[in-house]
Each structure stands twice: as structure tokens, then as C-alpha cells.
PDB file of N, CA and C in Angstrom:
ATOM      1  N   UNK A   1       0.854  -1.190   0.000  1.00  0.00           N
ATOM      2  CA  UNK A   1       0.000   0.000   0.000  1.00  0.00           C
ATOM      3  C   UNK A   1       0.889   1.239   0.000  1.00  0.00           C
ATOM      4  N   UNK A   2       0.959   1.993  -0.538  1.00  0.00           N
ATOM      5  CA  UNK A   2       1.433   3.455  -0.654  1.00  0.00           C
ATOM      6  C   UNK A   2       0.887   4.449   0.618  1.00  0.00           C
ATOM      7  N   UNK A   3       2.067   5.552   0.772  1.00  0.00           N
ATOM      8  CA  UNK A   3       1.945   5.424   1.996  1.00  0.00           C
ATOM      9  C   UNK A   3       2.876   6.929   2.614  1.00  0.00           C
ATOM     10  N   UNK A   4       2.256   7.949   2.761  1.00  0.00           N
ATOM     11  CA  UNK A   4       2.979   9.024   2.862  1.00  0.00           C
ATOM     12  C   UNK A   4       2.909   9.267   4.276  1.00  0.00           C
ATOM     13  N   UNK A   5       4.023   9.555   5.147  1.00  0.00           N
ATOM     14  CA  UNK A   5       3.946  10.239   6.913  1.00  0.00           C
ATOM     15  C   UNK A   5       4.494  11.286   6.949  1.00  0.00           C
ATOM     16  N   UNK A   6       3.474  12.007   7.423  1.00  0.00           N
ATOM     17  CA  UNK A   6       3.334  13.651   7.326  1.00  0.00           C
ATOM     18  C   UNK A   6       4.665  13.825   8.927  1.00  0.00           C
ATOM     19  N   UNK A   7       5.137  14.870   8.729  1.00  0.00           N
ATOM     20  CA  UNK A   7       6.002  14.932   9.830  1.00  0.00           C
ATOM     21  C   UNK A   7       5.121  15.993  11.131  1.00  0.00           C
ATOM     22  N   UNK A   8       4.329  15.973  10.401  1.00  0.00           N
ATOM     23  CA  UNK A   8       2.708  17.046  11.982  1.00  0.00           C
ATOM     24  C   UNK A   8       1.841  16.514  11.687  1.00  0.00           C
ATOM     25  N   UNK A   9       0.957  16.737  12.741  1.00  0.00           N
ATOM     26  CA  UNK A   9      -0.462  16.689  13.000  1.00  0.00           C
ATOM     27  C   UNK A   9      -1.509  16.934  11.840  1.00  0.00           C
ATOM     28  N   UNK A  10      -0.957  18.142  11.003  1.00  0.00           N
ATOM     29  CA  UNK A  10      -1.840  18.456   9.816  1.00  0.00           C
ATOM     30  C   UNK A  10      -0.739  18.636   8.984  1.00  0.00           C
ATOM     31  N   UNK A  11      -1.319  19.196   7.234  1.00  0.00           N
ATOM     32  CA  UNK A  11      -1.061  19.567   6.022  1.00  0.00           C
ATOM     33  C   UNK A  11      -0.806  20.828   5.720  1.00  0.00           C
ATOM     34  N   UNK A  12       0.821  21.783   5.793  1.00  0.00           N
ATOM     35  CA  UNK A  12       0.477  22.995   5.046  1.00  0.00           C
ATOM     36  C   UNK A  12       1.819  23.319   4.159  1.00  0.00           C
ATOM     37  N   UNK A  13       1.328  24.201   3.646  1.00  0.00           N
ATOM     38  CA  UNK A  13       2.909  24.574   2.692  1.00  0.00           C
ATOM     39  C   UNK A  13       4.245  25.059   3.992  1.00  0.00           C
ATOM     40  N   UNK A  14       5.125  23.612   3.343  1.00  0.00           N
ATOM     41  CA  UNK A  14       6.720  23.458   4.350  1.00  0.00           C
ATOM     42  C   UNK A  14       6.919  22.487   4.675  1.00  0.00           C
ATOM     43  N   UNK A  15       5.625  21.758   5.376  1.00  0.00           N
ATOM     44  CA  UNK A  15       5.487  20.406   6.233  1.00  0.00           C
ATOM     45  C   UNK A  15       6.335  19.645   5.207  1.00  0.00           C
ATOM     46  N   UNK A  16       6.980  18.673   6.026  1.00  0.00           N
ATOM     47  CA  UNK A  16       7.490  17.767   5.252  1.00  0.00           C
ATOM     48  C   UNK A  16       7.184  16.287   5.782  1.00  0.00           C
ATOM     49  N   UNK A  17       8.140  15.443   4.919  1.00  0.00           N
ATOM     50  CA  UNK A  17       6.618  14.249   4.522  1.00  0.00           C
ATOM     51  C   UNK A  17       7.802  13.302   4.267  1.00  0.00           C
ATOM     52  N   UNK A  18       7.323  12.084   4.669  1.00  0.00           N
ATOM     53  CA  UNK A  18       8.288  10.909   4.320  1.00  0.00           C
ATOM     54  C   UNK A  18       7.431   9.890   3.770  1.00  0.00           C
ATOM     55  N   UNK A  19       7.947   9.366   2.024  1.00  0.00           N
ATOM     56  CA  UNK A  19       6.898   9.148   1.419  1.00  0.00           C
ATOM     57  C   UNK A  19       7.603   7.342   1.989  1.00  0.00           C
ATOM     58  N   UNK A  20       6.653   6.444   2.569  1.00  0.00           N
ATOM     59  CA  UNK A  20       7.450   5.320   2.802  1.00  0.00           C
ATOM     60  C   UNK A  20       7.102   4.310   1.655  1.00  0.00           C
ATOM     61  N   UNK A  21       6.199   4.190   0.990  1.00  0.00           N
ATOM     62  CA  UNK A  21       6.157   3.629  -0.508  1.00  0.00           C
ATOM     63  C   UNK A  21       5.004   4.110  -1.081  1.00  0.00           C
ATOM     64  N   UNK A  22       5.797   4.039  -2.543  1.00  0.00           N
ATOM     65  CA  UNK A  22       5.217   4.816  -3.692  1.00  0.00           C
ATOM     66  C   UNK A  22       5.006   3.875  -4.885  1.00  0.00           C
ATOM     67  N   UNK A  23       4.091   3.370  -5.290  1.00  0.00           N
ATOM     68  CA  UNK A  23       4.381   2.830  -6.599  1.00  0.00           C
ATOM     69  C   UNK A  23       2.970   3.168  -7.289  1.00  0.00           C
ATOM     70  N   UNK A  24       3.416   4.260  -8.322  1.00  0.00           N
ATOM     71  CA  UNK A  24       2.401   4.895  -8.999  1.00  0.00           C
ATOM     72  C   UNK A  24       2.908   4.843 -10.732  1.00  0.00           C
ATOM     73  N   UNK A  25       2.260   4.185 -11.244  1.00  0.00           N
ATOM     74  CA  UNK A  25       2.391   4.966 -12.745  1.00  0.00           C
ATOM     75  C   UNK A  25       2.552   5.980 -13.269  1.00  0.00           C
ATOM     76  N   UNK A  26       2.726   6.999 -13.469  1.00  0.00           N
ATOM     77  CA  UNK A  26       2.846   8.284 -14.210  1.00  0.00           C
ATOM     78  C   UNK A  26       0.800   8.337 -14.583  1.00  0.00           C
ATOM     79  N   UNK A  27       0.610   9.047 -14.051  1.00  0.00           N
ATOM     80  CA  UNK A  27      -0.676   9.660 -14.603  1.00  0.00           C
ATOM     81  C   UNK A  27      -2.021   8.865 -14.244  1.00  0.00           C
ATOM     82  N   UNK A  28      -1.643   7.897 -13.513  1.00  0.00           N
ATOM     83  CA  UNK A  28      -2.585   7.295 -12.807  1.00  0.00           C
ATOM     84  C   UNK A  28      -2.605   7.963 -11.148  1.00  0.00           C
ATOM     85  N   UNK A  29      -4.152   7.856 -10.848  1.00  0.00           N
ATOM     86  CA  UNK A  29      -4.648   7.739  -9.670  1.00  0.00           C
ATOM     87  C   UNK A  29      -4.520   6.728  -8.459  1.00  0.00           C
ATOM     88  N   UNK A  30      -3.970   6.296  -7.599  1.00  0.00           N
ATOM     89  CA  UNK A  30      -3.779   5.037  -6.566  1.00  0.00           C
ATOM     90  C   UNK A  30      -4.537   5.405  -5.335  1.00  0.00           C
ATOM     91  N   UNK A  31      -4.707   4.389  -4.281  1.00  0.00           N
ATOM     92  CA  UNK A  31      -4.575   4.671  -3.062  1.00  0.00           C
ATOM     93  C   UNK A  31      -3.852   4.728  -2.299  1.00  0.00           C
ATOM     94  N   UNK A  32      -4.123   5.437  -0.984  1.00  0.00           N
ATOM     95  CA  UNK A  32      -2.491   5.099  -0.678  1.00  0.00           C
ATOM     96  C   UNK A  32      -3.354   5.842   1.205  1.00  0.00           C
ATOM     97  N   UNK A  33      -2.286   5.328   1.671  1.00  0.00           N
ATOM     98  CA  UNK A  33      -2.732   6.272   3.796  1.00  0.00           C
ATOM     99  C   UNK A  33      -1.555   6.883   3.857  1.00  0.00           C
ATOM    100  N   UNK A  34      -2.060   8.200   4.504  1.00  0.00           N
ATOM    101  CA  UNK A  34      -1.904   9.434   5.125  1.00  0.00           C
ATOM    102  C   UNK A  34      -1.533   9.090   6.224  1.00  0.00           C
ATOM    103  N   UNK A  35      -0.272   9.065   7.136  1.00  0.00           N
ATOM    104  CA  UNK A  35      -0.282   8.907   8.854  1.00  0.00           C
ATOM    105  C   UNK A  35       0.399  10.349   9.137  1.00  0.00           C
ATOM    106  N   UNK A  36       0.072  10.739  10.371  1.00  0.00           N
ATOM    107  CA  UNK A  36       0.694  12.044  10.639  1.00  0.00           C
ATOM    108  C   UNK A  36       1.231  11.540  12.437  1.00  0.00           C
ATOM    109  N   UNK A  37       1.712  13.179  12.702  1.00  0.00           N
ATOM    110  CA  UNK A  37       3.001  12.438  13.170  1.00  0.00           C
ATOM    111  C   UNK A  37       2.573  12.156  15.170  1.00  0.00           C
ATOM    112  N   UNK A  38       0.971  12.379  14.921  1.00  0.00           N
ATOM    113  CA  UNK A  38      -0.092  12.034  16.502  1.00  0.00           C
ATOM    114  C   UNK A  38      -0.395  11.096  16.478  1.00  0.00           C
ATOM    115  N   UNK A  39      -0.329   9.469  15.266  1.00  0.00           N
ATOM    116  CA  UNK A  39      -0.693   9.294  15.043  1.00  0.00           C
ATOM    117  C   UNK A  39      -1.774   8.940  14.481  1.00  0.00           C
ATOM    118  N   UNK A  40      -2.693   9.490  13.620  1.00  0.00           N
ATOM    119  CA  UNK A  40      -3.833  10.034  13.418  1.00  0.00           C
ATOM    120  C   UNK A  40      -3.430   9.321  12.010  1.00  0.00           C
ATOM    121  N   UNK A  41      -4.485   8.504  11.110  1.00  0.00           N
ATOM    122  CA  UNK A  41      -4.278   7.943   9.907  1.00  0.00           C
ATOM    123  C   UNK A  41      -5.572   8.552   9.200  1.00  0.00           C
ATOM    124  N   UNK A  42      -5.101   8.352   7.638  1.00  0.00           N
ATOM    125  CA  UNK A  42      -6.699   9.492   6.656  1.00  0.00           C
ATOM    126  C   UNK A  42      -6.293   8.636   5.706  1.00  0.00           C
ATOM    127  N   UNK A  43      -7.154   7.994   4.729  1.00  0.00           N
ATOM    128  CA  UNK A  43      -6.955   7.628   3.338  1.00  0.00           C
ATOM    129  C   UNK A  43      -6.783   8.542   2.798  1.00  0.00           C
ATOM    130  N   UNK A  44      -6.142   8.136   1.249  1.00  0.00           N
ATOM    131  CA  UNK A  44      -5.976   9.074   0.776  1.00  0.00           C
ATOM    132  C   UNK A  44      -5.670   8.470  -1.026  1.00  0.00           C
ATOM    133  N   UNK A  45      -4.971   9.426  -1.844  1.00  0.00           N
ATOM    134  CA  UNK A  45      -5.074   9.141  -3.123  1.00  0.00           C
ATOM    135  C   UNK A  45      -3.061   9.667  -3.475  1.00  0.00           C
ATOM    136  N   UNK A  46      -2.691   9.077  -4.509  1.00  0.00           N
ATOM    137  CA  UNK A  46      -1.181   9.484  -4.788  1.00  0.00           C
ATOM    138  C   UNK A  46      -1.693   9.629  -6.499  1.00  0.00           C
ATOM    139  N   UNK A  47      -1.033  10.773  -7.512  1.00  0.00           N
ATOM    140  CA  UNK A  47      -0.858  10.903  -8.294  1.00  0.00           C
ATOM    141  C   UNK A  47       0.283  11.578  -8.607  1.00  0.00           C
ATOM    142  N   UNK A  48       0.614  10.723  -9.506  1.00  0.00           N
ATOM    143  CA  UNK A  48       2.456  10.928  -9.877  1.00  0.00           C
ATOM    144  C   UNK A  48       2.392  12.240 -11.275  1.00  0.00           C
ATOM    145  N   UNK A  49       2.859  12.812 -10.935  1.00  0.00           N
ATOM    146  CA  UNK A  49       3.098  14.215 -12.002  1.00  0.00           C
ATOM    147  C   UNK A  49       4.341  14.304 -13.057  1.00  0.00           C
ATOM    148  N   UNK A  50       5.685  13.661 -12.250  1.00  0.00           N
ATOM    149  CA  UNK A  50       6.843  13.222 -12.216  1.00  0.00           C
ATOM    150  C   UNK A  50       7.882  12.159 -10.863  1.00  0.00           C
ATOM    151  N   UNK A  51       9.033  12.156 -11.673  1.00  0.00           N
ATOM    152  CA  UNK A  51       9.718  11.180 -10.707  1.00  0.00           C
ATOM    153  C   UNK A  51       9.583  11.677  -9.467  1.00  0.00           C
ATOM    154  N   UNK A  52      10.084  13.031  -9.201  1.00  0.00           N
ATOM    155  CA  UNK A  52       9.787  13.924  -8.003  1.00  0.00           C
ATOM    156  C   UNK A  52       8.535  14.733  -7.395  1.00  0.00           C
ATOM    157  N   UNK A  53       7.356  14.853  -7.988  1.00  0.00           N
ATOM    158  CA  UNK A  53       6.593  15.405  -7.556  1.00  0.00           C
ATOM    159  C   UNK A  53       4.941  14.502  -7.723  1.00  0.00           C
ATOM    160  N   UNK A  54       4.307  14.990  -6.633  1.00  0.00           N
ATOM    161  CA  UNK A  54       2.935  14.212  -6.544  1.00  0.00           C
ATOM    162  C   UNK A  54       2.282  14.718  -5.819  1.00  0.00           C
ATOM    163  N   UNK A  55       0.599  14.586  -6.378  1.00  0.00           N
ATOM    164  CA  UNK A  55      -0.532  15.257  -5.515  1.00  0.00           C
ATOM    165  C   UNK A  55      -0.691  13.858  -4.570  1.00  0.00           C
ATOM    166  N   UNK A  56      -1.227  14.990  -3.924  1.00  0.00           N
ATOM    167  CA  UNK A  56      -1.638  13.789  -2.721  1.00  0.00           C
ATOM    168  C   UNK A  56      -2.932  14.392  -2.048  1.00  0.00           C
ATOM    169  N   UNK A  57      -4.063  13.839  -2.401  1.00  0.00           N
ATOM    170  CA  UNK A  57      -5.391  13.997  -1.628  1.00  0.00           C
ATOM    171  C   UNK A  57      -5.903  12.671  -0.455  1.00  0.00           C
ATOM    172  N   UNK A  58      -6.228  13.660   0.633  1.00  0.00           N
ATOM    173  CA  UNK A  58      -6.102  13.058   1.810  1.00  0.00           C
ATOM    174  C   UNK A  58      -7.313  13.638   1.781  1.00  0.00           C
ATOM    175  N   UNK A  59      -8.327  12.513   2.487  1.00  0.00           N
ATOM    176  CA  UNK A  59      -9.588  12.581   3.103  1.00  0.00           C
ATOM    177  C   UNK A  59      -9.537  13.139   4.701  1.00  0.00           C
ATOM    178  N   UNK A  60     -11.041  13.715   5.129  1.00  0.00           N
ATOM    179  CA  UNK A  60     -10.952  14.368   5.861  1.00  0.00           C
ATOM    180  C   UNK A  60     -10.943  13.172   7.091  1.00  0.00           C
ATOM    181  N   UNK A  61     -10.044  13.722   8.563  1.00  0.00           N
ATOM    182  CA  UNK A  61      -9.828  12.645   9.234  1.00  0.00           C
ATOM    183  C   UNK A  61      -9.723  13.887  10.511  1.00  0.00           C
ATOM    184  N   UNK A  62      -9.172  12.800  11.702  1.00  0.00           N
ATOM    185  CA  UNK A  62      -9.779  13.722  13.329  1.00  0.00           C
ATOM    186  C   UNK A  62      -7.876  13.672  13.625  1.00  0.00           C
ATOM    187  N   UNK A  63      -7.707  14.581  13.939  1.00  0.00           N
ATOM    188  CA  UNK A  63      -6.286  14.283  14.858  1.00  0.00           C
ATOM    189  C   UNK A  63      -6.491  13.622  16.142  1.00  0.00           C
ATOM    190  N   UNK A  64      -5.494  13.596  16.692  1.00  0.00           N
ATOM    191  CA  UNK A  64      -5.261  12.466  18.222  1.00  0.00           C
ATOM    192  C   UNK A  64      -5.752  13.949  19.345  1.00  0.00           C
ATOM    193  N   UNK A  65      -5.870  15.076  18.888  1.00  0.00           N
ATOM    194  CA  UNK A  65      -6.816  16.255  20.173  1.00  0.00           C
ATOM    195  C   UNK A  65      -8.016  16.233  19.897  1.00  0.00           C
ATOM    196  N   UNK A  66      -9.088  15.584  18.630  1.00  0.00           N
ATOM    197  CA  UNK A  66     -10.001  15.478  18.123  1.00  0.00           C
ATOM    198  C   UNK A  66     -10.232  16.607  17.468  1.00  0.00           C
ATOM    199  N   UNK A  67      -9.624  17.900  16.854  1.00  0.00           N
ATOM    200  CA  UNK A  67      -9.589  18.238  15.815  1.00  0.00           C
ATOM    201  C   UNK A  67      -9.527  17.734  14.069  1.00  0.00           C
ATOM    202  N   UNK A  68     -11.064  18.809  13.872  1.00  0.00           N
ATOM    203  CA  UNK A  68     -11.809  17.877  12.308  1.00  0.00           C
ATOM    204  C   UNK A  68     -11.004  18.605  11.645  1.00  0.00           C
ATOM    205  N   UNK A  69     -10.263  17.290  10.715  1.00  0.00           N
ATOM    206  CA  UNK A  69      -9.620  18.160   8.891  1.00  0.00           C
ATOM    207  C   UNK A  69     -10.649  17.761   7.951  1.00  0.00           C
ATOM    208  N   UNK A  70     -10.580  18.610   7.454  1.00  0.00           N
ATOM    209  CA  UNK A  70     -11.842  18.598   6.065  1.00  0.00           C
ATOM    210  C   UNK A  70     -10.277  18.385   5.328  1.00  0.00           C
ATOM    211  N   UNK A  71     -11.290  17.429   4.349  1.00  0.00           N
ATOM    212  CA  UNK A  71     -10.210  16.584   2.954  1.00  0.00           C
ATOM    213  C   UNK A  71      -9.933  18.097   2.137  1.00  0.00           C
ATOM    214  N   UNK A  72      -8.576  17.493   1.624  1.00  0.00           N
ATOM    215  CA  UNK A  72      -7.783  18.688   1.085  1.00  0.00           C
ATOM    216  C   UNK A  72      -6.764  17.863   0.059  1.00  0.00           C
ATOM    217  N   UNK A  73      -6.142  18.442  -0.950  1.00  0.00           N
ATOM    218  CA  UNK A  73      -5.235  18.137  -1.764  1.00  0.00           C
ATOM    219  C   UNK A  73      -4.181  18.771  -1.823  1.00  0.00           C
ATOM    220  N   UNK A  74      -2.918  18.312  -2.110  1.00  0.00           N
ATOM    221  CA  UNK A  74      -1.161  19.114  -1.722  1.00  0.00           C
ATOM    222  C   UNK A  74      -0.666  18.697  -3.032  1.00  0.00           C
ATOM    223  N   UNK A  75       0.710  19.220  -3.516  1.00  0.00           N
ATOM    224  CA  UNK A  75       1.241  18.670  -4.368  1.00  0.00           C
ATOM    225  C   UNK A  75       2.432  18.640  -3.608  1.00  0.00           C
ATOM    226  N   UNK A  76       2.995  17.528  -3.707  1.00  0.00           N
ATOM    227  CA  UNK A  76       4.037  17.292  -2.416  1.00  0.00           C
ATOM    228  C   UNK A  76       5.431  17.384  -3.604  1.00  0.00           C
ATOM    229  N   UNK A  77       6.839  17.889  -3.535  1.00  0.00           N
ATOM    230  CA  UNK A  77       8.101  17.737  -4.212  1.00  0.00           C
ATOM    231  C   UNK A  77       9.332  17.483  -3.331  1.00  0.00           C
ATOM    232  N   UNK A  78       9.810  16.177  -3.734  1.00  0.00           N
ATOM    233  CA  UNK A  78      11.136  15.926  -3.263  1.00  0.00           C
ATOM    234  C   UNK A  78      12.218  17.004  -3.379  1.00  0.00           C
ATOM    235  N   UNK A  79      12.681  17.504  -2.064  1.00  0.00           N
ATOM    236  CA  UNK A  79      13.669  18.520  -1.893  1.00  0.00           C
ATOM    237  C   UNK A  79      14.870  17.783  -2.116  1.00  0.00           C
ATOM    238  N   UNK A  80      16.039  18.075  -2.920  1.00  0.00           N
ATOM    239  CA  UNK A  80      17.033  17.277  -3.156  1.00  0.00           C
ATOM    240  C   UNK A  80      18.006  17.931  -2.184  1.00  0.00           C
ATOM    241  N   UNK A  81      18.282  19.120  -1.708  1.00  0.00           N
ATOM    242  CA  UNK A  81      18.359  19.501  -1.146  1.00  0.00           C
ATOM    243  C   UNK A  81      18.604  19.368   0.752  1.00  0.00           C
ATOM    244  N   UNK A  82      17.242  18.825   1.094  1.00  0.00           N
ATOM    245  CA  UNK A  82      17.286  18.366   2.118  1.00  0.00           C
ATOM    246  C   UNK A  82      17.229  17.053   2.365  1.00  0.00           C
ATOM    247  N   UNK A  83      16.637  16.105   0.968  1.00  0.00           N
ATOM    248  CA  UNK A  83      16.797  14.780   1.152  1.00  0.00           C
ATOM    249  C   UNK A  83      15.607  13.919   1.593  1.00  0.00           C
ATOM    250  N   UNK A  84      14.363  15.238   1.211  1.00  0.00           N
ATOM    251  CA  UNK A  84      12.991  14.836   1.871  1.00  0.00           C
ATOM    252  C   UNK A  84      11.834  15.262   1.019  1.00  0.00           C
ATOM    253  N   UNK A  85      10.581  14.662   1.099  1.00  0.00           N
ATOM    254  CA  UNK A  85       9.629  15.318   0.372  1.00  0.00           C
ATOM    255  C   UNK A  85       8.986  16.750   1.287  1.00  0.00           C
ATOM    256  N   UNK A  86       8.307  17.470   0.383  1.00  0.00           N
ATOM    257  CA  UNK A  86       7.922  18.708   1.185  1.00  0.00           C
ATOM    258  C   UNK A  86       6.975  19.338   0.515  1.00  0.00           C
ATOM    259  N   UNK A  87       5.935  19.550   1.432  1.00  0.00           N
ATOM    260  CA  UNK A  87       4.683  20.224   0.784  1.00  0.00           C
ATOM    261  C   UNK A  87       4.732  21.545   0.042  1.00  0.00           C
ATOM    262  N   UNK A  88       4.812  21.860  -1.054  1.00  0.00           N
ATOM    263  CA  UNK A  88       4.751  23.278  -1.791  1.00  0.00           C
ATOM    264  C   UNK A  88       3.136  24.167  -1.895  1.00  0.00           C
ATOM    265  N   UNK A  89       2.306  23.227  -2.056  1.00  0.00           N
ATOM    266  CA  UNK A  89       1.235  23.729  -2.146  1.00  0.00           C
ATOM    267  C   UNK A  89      -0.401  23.103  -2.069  1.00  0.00           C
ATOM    268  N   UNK A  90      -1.237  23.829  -2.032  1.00  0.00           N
ATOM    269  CA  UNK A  90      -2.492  22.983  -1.554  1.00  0.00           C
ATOM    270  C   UNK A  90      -3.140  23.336  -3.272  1.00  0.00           C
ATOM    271  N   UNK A  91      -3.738  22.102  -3.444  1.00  0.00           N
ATOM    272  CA  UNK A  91      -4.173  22.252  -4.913  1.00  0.00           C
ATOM    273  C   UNK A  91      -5.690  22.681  -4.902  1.00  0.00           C
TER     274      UNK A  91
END
């Protein structure tokens, strides 16, 4: 299963993200879970854009304080840089 861990509680442009498996086709839609870092898990969806970059829509889910996320979409890009994926933007 594909499988992205958010390094917080929620989703915003910076957060960074450790994608622990990915196996997406180019231009296909997958499933894949969302864990963040309260443990708090959200389904979610992976679409590959390129080798380095991918949306990632995550359904809406409760954190571990019971704060509601309403489902949202990111386009997440591997920072080569730091050696990590990292949220750029909410789609």
C-alpha cells in the first residue's frame, strides 16, 4: 500500500513528509494512507506528475486532540536539497 507520513499533526505549505512507498504509474490515480506524526491515519489518493513530484489527496480525518480536517489536496516535491519530500502547495 502506498503510503505518505506527514512529519505534523496536519497539512500545510513546508510540512514535510516521508513518502514510505510509492508505486504509482505516471498519470494514474492510486490509493495510498496518510499517517501524521499524533498518530492520526486518513486515506488518501497518490498521483504521480513526475519522478519527483505528486498530488496527494487526503480525506478528511480527526487528529489524536479530536480536531476535524476537512479533505484537502497538496502537491508534495522531493527537496534534493534536504533529502525529503515537502509540501509546496495545496491544490
Amino acid at each position: 500500500m502506498n503510503k505518505i507520513s506527514f512529519h505534523d499533526t496536519h497539512v500545510y505549505p513546508g510540512c514535510l513528509a516521508t513518502i514510505v512507498e510509492k508505486n504509482v504509474p505516471d498519470g494514474t490515480i492510486v490509493p495510498a494512507i496518510a499517517e501524521f506524526s499524533d498518530g492520526s491515519i486518513a486515506t488518501a489518493e497518490f498521483e504521480q506528475l513526475n519522478p519527483d513530484e505528486v498530488f496527494v489527496r487526503i480525506d478528511a480525518y480527526t487528529t489524536a486532540r479530536r480536531t476535524q480536517i476537512p479533505a484537502k489536496a497538496w502537491r508534495v516535491r522531493y527537496d534534493n536539497t534536504l533529502g525529503i519530500w515537502k509540501v509546496v502547495a495545496r491544490t
